[in-house]
N, C-alpha and C. Protein backbone atom coordinates (compact mmCIF):
# COMPACT_ATOMS: atom_id res chain seq x y z
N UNK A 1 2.24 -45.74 -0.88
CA UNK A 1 3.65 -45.56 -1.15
C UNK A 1 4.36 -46.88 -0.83
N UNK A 2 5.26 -47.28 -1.80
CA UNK A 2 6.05 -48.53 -1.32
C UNK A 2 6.63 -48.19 -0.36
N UNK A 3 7.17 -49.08 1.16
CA UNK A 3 8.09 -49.24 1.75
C UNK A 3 8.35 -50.29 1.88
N UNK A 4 10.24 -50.65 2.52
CA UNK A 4 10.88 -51.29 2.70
C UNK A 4 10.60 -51.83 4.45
N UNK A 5 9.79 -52.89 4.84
CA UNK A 5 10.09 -53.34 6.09
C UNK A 5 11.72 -53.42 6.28
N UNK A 6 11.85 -53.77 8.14
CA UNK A 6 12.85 -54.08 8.73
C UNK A 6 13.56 -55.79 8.19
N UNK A 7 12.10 -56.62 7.64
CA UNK A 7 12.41 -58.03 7.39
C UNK A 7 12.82 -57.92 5.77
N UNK A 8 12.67 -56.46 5.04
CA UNK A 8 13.60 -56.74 3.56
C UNK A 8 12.19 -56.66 3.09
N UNK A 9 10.97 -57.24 3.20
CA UNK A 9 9.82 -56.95 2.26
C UNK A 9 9.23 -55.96 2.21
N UNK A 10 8.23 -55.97 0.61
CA UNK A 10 8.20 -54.28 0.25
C UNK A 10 6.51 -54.46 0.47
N UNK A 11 6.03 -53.48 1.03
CA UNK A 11 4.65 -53.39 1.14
C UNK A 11 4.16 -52.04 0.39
N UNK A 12 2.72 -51.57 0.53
CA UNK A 12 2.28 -50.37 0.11
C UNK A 12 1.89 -50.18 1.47
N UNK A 13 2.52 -48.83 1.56
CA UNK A 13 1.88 -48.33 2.70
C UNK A 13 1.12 -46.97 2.90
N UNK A 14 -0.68 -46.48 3.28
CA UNK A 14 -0.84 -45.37 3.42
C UNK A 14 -0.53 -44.22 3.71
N UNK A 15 -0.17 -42.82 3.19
CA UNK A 15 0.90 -41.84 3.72
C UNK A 15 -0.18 -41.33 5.14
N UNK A 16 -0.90 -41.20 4.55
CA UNK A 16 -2.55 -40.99 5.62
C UNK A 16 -2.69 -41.90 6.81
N UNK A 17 -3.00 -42.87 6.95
CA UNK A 17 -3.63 -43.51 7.89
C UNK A 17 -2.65 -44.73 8.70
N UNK A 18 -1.34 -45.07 7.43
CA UNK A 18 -0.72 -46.06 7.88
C UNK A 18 -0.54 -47.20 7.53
N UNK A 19 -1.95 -47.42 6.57
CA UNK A 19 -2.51 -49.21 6.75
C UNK A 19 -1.69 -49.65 5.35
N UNK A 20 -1.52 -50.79 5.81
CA UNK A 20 -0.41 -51.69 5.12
C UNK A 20 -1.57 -52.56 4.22
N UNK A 21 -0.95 -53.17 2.93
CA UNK A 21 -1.35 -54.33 1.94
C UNK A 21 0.20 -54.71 1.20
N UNK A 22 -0.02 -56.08 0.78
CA UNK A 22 0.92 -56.65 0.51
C UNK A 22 1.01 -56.67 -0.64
N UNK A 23 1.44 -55.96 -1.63
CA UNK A 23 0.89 -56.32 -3.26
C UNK A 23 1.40 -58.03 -3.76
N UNK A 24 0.45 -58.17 -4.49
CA UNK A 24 0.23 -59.28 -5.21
C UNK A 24 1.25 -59.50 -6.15
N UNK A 25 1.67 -58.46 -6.28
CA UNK A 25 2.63 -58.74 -7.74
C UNK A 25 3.94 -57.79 -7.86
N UNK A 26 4.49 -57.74 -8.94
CA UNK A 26 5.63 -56.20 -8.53
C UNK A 26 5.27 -55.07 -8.82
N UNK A 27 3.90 -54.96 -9.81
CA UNK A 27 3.67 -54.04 -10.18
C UNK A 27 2.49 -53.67 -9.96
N UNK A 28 2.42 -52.21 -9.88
CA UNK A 28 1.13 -51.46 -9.05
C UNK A 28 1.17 -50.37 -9.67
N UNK A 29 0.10 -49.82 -9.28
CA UNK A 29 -0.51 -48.19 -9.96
C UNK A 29 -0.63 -47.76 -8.97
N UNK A 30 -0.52 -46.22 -9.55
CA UNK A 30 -1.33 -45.58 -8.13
C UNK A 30 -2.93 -44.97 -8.47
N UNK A 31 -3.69 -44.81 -7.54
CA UNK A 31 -5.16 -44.85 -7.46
C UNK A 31 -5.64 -43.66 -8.42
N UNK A 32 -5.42 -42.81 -7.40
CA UNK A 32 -5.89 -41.29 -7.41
C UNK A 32 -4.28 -40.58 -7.93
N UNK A 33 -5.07 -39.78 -9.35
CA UNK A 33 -4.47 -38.55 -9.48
C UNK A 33 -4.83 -37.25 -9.38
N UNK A 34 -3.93 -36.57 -8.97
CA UNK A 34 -4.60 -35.17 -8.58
C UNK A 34 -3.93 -34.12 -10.09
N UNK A 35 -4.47 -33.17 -10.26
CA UNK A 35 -4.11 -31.91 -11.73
C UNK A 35 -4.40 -30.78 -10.44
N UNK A 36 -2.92 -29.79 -11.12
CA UNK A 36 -2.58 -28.61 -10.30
C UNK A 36 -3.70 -27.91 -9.80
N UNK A 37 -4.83 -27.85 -11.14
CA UNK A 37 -5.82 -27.25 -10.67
C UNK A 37 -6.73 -27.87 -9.63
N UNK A 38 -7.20 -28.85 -9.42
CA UNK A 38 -7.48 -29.62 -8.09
C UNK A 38 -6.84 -28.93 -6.55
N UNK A 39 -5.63 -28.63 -6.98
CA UNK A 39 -5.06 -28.68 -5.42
C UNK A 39 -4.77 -27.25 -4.86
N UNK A 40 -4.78 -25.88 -6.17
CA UNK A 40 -4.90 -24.80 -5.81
C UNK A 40 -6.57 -24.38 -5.72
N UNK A 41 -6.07 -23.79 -4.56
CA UNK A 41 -8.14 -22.84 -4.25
C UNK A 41 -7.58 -21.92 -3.89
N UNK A 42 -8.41 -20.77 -4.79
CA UNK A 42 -8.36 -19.24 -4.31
C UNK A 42 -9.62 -18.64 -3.63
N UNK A 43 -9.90 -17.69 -3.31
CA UNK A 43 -11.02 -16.76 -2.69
C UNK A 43 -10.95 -15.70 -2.87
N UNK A 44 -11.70 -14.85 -3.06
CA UNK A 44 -12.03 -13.52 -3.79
C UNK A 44 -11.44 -12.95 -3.16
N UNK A 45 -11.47 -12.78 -1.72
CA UNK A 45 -10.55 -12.22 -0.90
C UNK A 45 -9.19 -11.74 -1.08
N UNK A 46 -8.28 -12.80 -1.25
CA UNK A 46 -7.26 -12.90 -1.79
C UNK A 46 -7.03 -12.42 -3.13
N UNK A 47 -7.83 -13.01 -4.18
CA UNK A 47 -7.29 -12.13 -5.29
C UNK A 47 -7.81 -10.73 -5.70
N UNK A 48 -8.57 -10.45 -4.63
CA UNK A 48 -8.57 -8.87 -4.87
C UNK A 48 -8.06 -8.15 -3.49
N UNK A 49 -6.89 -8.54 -3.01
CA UNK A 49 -6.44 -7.97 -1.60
C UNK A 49 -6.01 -6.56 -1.98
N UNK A 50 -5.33 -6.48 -3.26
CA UNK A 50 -4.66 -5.19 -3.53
C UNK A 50 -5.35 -3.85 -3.52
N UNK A 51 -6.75 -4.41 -4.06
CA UNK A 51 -7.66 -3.22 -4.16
C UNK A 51 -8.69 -2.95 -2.84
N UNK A 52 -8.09 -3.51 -2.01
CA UNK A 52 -8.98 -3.30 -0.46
C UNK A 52 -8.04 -2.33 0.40
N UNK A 53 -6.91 -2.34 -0.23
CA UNK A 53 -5.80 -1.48 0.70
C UNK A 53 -5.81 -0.28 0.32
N UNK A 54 -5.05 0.76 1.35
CA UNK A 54 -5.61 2.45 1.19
C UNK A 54 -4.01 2.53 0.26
N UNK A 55 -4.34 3.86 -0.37
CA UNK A 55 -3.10 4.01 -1.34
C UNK A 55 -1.80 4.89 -0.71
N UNK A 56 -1.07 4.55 -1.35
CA UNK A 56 0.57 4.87 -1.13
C UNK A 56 0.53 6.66 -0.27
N UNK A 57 -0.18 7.25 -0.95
CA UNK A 57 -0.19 8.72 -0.46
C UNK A 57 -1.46 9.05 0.59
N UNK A 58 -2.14 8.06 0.89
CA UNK A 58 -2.58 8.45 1.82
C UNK A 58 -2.44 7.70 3.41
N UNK A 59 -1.53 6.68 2.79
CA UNK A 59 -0.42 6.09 4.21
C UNK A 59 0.27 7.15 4.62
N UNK A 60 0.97 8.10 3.62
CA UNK A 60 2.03 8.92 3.62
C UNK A 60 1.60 10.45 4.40
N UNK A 61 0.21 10.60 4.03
CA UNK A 61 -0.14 11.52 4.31
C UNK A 61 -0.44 11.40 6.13
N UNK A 62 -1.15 10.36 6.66
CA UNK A 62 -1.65 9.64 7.67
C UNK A 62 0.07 9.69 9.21
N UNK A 63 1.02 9.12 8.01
CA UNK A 63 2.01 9.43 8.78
C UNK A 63 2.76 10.74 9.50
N UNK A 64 2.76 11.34 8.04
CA UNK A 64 3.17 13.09 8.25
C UNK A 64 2.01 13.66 9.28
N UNK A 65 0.87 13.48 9.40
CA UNK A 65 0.39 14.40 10.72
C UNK A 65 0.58 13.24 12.54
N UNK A 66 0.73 12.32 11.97
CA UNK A 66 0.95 11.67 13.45
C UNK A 66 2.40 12.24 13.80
N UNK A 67 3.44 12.24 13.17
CA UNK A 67 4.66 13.23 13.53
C UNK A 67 4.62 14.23 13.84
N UNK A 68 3.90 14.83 12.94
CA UNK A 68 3.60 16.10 13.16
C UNK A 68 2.93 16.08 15.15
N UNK A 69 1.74 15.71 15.00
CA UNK A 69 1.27 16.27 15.98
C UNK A 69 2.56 15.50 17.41
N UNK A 70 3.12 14.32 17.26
CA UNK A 70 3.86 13.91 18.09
C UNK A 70 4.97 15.19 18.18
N UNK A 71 5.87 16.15 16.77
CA UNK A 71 6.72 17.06 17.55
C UNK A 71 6.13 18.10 18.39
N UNK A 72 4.55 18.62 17.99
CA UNK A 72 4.45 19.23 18.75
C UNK A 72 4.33 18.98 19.75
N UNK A 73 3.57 17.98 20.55
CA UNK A 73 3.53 17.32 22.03
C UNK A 73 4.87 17.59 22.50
N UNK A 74 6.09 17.21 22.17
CA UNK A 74 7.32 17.08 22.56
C UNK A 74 7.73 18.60 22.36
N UNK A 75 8.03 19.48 21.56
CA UNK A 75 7.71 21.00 21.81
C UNK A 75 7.36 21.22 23.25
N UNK A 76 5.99 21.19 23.11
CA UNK A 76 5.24 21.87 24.57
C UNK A 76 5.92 21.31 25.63
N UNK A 77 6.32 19.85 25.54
CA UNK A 77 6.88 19.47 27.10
C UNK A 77 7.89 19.90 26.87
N UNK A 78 8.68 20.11 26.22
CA UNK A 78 10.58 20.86 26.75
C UNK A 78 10.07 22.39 27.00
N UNK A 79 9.31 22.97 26.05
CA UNK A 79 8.99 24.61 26.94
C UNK A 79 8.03 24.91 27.98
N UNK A 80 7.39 23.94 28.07
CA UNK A 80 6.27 23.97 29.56
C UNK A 80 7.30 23.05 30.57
N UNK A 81 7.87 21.85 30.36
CA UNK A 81 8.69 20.95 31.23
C UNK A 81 7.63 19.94 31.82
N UNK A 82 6.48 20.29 31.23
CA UNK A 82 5.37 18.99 31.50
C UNK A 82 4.57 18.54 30.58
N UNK A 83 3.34 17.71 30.51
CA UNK A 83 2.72 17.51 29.64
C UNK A 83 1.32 18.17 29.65
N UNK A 84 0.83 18.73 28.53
CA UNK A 84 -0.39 19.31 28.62
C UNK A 84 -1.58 18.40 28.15
């Protein structure tokens, strides 16, 4: 990447490592190009996350008896006044 020193001159400087060169001339290229596809990586994992998860109604279902059994707990302790 070009930068501007403190003394006004323009160097290339590594975004990576730091290291400085002085170009020769005004004009420069850059080295390495990268294409979108290069820089995205997927894993099977990921693109099949949707189908590893449990479905909508049986979250739903999973919930309704943990309530469930939680009012009854709470039931028994207000008519016993303890926990069984």
């Amino acid at each position: 990447m070009p930068v501007k020193r403190e003394d006004g001159t323009t160097v290339l400087r590594c975004s990576k490592c730091g290291y400085e060169l002085i170009p020769q001339s005004k004009e420069y290229t850059k080295g390495q190009s990268t294409t979108s596809s290069d820089r995205i990586k997927t894993t099977s994992v990921v693109s099949e996350g949707k189908k590893i998860g449990r479905s909508k109604e049986e979250i739903e279902h999973e919930k309704e008896e943990y309530y469930k059994e939680l009012f009854l707990e709470l039931l028994s302790e207000e008519e016993y006044g303890e926990e069984t």
